[in-house]
Protein backbone atom coordinates (compact mmCIF):
# COMPACT_ATOMS: atom_id res chain seq x y z
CA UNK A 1 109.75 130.76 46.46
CA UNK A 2 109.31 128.06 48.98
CA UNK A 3 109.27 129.98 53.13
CA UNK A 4 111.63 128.00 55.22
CA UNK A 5 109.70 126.60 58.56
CA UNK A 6 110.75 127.85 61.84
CA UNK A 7 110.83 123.99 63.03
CA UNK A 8 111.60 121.98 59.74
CA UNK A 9 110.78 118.79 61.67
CA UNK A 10 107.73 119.82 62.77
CA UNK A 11 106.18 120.75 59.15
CA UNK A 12 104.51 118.89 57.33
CA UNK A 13 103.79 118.32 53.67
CA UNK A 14 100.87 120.99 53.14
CA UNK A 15 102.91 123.78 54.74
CA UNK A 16 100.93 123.47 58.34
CA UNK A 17 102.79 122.99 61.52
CA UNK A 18 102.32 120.08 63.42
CA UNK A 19 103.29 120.43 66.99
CA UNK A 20 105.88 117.61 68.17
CA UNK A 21 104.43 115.33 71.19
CA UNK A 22 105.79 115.65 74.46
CA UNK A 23 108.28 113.10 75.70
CA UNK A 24 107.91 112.98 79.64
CA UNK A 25 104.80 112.29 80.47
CA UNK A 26 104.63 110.98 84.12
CA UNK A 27 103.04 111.73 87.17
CA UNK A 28 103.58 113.47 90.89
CA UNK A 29 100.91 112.16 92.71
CA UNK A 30 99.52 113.38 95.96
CA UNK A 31 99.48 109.74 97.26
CA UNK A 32 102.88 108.39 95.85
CA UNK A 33 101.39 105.79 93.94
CA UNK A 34 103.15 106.75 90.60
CA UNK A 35 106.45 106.80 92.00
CA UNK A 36 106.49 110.59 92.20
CA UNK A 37 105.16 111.81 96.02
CA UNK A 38 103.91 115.87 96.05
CA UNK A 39 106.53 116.17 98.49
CA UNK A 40 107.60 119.94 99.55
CA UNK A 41 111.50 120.78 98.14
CA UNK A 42 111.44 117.90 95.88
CA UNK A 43 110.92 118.90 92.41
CA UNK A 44 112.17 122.03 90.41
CA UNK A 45 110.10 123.74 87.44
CA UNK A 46 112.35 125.10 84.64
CA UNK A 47 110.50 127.84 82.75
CA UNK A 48 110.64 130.85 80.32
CA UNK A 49 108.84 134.17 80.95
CA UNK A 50 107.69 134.35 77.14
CA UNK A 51 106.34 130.59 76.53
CA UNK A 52 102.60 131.15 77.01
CA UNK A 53 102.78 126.78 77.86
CA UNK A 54 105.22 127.82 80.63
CA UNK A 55 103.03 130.81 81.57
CA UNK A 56 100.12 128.00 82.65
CA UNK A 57 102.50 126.59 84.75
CA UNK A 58 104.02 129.68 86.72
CA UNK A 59 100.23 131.08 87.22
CA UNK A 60 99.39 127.48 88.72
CA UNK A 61 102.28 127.39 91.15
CA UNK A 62 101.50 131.16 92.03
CA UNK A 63 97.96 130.78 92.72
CA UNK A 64 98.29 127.55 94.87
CA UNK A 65 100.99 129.01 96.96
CA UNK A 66 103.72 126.43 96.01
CA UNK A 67 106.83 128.97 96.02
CA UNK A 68 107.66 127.22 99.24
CA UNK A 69 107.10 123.97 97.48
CA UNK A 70 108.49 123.57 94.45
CA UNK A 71 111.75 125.99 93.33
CA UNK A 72 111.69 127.59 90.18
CA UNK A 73 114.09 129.12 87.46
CA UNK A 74 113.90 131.26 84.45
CA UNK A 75 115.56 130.77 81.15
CA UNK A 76 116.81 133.38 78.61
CA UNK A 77 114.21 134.68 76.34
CA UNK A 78 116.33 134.71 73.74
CA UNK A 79 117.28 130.99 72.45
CA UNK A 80 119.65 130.05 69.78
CA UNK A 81 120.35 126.74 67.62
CA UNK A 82 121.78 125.50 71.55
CA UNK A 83 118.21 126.03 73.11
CA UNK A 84 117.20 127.18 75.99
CA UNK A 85 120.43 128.67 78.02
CA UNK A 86 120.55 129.80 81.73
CA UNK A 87 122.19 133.08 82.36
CA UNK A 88 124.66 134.67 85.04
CA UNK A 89 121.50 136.61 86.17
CA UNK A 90 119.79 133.33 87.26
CA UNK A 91 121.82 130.27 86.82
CA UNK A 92 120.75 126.68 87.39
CA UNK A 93 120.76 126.42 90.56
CA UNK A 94 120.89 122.74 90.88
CA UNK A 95 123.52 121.45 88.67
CA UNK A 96 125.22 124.45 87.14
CA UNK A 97 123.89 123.25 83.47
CA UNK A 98 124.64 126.23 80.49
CA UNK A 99 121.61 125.00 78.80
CA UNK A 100 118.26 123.06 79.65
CA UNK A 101 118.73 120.67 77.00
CA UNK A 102 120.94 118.87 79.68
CA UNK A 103 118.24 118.06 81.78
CA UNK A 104 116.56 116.16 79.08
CA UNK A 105 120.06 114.30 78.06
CA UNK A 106 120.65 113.46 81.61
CA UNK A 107 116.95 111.92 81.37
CA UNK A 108 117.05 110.52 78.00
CA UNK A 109 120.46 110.53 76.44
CA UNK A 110 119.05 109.72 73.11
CA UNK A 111 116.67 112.63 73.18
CA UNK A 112 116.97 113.96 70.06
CA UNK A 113 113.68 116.42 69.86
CA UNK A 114 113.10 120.14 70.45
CA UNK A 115 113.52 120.91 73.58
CA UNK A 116 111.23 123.00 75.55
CA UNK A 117 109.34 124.46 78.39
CA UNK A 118 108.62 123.81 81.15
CA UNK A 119 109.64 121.27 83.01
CA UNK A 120 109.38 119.53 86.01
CA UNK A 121 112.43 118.03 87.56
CA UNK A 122 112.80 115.44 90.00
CA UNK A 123 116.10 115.91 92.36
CA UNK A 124 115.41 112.34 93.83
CA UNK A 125 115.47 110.13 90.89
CA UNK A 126 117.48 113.22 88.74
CA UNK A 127 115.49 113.09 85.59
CA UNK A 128 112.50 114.99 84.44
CA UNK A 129 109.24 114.17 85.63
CA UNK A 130 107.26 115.67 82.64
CA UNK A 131 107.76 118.57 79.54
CA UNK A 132 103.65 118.64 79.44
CA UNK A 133 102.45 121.39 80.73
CA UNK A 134 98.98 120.30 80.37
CA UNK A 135 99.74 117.74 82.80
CA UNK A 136 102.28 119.88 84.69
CA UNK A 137 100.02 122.90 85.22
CA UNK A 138 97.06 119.98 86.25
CA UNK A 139 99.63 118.32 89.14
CA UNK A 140 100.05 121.65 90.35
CA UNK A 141 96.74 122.12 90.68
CA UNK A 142 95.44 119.15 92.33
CA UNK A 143 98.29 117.20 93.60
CA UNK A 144 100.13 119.40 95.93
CA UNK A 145 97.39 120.57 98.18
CA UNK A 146 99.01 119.07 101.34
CA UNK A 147 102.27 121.55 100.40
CA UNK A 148 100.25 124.55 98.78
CA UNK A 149 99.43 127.82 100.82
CA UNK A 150 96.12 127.99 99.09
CA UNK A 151 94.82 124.15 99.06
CA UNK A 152 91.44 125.31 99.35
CA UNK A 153 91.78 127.38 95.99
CA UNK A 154 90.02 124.66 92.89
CA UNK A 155 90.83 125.47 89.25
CA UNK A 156 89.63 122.00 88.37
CA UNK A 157 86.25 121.09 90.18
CA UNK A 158 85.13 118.11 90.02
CA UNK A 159 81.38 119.24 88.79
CA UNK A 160 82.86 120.82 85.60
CA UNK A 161 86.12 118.90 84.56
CA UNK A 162 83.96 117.22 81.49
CA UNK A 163 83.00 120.56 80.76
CA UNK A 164 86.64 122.45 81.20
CA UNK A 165 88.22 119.33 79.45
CA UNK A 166 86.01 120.19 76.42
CA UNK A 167 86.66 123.92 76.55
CA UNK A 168 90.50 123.51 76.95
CA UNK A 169 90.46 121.09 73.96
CA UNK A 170 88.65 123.78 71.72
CA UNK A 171 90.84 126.48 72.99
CA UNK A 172 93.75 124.61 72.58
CA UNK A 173 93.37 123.94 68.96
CA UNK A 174 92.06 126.99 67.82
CA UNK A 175 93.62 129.71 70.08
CA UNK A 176 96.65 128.09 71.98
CA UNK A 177 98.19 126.19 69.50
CA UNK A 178 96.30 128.07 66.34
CA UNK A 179 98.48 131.04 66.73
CA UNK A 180 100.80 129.03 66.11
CA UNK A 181 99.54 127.28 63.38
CA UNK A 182 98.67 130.80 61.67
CA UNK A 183 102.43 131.69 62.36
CA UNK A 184 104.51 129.32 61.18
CA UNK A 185 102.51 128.35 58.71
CA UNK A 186 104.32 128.17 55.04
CA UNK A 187 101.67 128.05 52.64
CA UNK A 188 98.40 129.81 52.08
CA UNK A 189 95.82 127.51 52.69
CA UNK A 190 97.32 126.33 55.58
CA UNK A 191 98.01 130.29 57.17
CA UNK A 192 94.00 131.01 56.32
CA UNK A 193 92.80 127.52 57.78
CA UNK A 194 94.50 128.67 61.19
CA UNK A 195 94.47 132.10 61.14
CA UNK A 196 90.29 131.83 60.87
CA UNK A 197 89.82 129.24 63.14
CA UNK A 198 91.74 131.50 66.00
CA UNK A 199 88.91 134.51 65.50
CA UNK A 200 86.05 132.37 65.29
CA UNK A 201 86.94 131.17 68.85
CA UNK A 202 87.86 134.59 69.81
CA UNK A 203 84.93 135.58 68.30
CA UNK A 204 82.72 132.46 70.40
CA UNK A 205 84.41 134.04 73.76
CA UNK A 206 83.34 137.35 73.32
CA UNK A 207 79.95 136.53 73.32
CA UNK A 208 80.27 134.14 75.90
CA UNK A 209 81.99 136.81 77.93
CA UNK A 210 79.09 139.40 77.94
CA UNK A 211 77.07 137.94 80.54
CA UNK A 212 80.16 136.06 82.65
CA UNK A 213 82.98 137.45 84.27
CA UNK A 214 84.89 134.23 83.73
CA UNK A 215 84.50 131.41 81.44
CA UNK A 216 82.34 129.60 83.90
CA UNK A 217 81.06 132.05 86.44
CA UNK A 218 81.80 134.39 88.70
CA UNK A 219 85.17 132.35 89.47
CA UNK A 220 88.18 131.66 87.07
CA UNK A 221 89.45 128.41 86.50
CA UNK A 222 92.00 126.32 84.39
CA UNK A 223 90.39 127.42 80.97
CA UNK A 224 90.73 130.55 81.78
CA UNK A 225 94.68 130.41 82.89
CA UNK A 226 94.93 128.66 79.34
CA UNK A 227 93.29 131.71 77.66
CA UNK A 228 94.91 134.08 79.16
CA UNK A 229 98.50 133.75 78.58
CA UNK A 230 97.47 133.95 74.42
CA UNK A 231 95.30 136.79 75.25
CA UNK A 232 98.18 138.95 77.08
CA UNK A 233 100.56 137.83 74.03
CA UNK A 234 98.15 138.69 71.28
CA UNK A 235 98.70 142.31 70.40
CA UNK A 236 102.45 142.70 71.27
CA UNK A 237 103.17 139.48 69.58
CA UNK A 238 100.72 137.42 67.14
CA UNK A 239 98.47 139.81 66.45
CA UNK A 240 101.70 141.51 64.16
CA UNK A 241 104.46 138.81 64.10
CA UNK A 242 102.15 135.35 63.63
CA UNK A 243 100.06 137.66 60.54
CA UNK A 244 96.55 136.93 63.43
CA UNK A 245 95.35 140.56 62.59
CA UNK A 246 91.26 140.59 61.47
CA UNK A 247 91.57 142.24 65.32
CA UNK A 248 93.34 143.27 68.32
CA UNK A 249 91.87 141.67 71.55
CA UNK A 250 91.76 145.11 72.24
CA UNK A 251 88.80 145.90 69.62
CA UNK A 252 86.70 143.40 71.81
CA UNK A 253 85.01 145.32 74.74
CA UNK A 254 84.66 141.58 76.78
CA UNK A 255 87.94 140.12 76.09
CA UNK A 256 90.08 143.29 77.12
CA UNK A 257 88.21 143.53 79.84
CA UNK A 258 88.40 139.70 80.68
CA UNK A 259 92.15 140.17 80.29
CA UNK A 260 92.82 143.07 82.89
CA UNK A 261 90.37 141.64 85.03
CA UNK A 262 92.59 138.42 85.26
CA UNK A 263 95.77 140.43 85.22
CA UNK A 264 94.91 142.36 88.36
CA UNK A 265 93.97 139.37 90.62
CA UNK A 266 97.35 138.77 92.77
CA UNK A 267 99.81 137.80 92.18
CA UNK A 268 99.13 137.82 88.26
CA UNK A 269 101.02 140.95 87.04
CA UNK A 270 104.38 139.61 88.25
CA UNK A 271 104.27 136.52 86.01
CA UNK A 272 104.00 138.53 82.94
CA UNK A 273 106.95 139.88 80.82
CA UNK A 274 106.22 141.38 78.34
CA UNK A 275 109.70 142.55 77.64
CA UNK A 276 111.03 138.83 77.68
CA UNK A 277 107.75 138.02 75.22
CA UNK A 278 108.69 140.52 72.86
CA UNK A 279 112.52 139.60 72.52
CA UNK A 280 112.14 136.04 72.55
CA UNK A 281 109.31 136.15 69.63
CA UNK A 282 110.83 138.69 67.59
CA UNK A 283 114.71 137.84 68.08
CA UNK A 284 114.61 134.56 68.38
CA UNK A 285 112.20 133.33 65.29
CA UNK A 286 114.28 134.50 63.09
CA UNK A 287 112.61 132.65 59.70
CA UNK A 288 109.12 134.93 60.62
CA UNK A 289 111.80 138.36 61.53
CA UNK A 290 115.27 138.13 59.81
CA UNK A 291 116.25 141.19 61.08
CA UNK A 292 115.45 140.91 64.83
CA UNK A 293 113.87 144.26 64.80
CA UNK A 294 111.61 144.30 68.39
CA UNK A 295 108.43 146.56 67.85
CA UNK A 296 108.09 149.54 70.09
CA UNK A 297 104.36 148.98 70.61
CA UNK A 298 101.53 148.23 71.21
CA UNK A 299 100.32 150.70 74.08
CA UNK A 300 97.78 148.58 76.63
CA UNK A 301 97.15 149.47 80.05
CA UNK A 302 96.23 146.06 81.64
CA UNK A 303 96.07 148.03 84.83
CA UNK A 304 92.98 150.10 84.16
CA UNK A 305 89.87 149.67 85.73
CA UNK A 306 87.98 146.73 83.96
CA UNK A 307 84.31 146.94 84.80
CA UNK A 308 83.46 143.32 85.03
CA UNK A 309 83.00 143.20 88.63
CA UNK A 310 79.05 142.78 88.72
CA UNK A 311 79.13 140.06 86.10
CA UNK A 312 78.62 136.90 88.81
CA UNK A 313 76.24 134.89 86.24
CA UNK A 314 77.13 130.83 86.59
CA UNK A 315 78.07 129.02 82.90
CA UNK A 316 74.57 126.48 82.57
C-alpha cells in the first residue's frame, strides 16, 4: 500500500517532503529604499495561532512593541481544500475576504501554490509584501525600530548574526522543518532519515543548554524564538501525530526548562494556543488522522517554576 502525502505537490519521488519555496519575497525597509517604508499603520500581518512559522512572527511583533504598528488578524485553525478562511469571530478587517488565498490572487492572480502563513500585507500598493517568515519575523526585528515600543530590544546583534545565521540554518533543517519531514513522510527511509536527525539536534541543545540559559547567553534571541515555537508544539502535537517519539521534550531536564523559561517572559503565554495547535494538526491533516480524533493530553505546566535563572554563562 502506497500512504497518500498530505501535500502531493510537495513530495517527491523517495517519499520525503520537500517544502515549496516562498513566493513574496520583498522587503520593508527602515529607510524606504526597497519601495516598502517601516511606516506605523501601513502593513497588516495575516497569521494562524497553530503555524509554528507564524508563531516567529507574532512573538517578533510582541516583543518589539509593534501592536501599535502593524495590525494583525487570526485565521481559523481548522483549514479545508479552500485554505485558510477568516471567521465571524475575527473577520478580515481590511477587505472583508472569506479566505486568505485572496490576498495572494489579488497579488498574483496566477498564484497557483499552497497558500500559507503569515503574511505581510501592504495597504498602499494592496499586494503582499512577503509569505517568508524568515524574512518577515527578521523586518520585524530590525526594520521597525523607529515605530516599535521596545527599539532598544536586539534579537539579531550584529556581533553574532554569522553565528545565529548558522544556528537557525541547523535548526531549521533538523528541528523546524524536520518535524515535518518525519511527519509527512511516506516511506521508511525517508520517516527514519528525519525523524533521527530532529533528536540528534534536540539531543545537541540539551547539552548546550546545561550551562546557558539561552542559546547564546544569558539573553534570548532569534534562534531561540525559532526553537521555541517546535518546542511548545512537540508533545501535544509531533511528538504523537508526526510519529517524533524516541522522547518528549519533557524527558529533557534543560529543554523543559528552556521552554517555560521562554514561555513566562511577557508577553509570551498569550501567543500560544494550544487549543488552536491541537485542532488544526489533528483535524485538519487528515491523510496523518482520518478520523479527526483531537487527543485529550498531554498534561505540561509551562507555568511552573523553571530554575534556570542563575544560568548567565555567554555562548564562546
Amino acid at each position: 500500500m502506497t500512504a497518500k502525502p498530505q501535500f502531493p505537490q510537495e513530495q517527491a519521488h523517495d517519499g520525503s517532503f520537500k517544502r515549496q519555496e516562498d513566493a513574496f519575497r520583498d522587503w520593508v525597509t527602515a529607510d524606504g529604499s526597497s519601495g516598502y517604508p517601516a511606516q506605523s499603520g501601513r502593513y497588516h500581518l495575516y497569521v494562524s495561532l497553530a503555524c509554528p512559522w507564524a508563531s516567529r512572527t507574532i512573538i517578533a511583533r510582541k516583543l518589539k512593541g509593534l501592536e501599535a504598528a502593524i495590525g494583525m488578524t487570526v485565521v481559523d485553525p481548522i483549514r479545508d481544500e479552500r485554505g485558510w478562511r477568516f471567521t465571524a469571530a475575527e473577520p478580515d478587517p481590511l477587505h472583508g475576504w472569506a479566505f486568505l488565498s485572496e490576498a495572494y490572487f489579488a497579488s498574483d492572480p496566477g498564484y497557483r501554490s499552497r497558500v500559507t502563513v503569515p503574511i505581510l500585507w501592504d495597504t498602499v500598493t494592496k499586494r503582499i509584501v512577503s509569505n517568508s517568515d524568515d524574512d518577515i519575523m527578521r523586518m520585524l526585528e530590525t526594520q521597525f525600530d523607529a515605530v516599535a515600543a521596545y527599539p532598544q530590544l536586539d534579537l539579531y546583534p550584529s556581533q553574532l548574526r554569522s553565528q545565529i545565521d548558522e544556528l537557525n540554518e541547523l535548526l531549521y533543517e533538523t528541528v523546524n522543518n524536520g518535524v515535518y519531514r518525519a511527519g509527512f513522510a511516506t516511506s521508511q527511509s525517508a520517516y527514519d532519515s528525519a525523524a533521527y536527525g530532529v533528536f540528534m539536534t534536540l539531543d545537541a541543545m540539551e547539552t548546550r543548554l546545561a550551562d546557558l540559559r539561552y542559546l547564546f547567553g544569558p539573553q534570548p534571541v532569534e534562534s531561540d524564538w525559532r526553537l521555541f515555537v517546535t518546542l511548545v508544539r512537540f508533545d501535544p502535537v509531533y511528538y504523537g501525530h508526526f510519529k517524533c517519539n524516541l522522547r518528549r521534550i519533557v524527558d529533557y531536564p534543560n529543554l523543559y526548562g528552556y521552554l517555560r523559561d521562554l514561555y513566562q517572559i511577557d508577553g509570551i503565554a498569550e501567543t500560544v494556543n494550544i487549543d488552536h495547535i491541537k485542532r488544526h494538526y489533528y483535524i485538519t491533516q487528515d491523510e496523518i488522522n482520518p478520523n479527526g480524533i483531537v487527543p485529550i493530553g498531554p498534561l505540561m505546566d509551562l507555568s511552573a517554576p523553571h530554575g534556570r535563572e542563575e544560568l548567565s554563562k555567554d555562548w564562546t
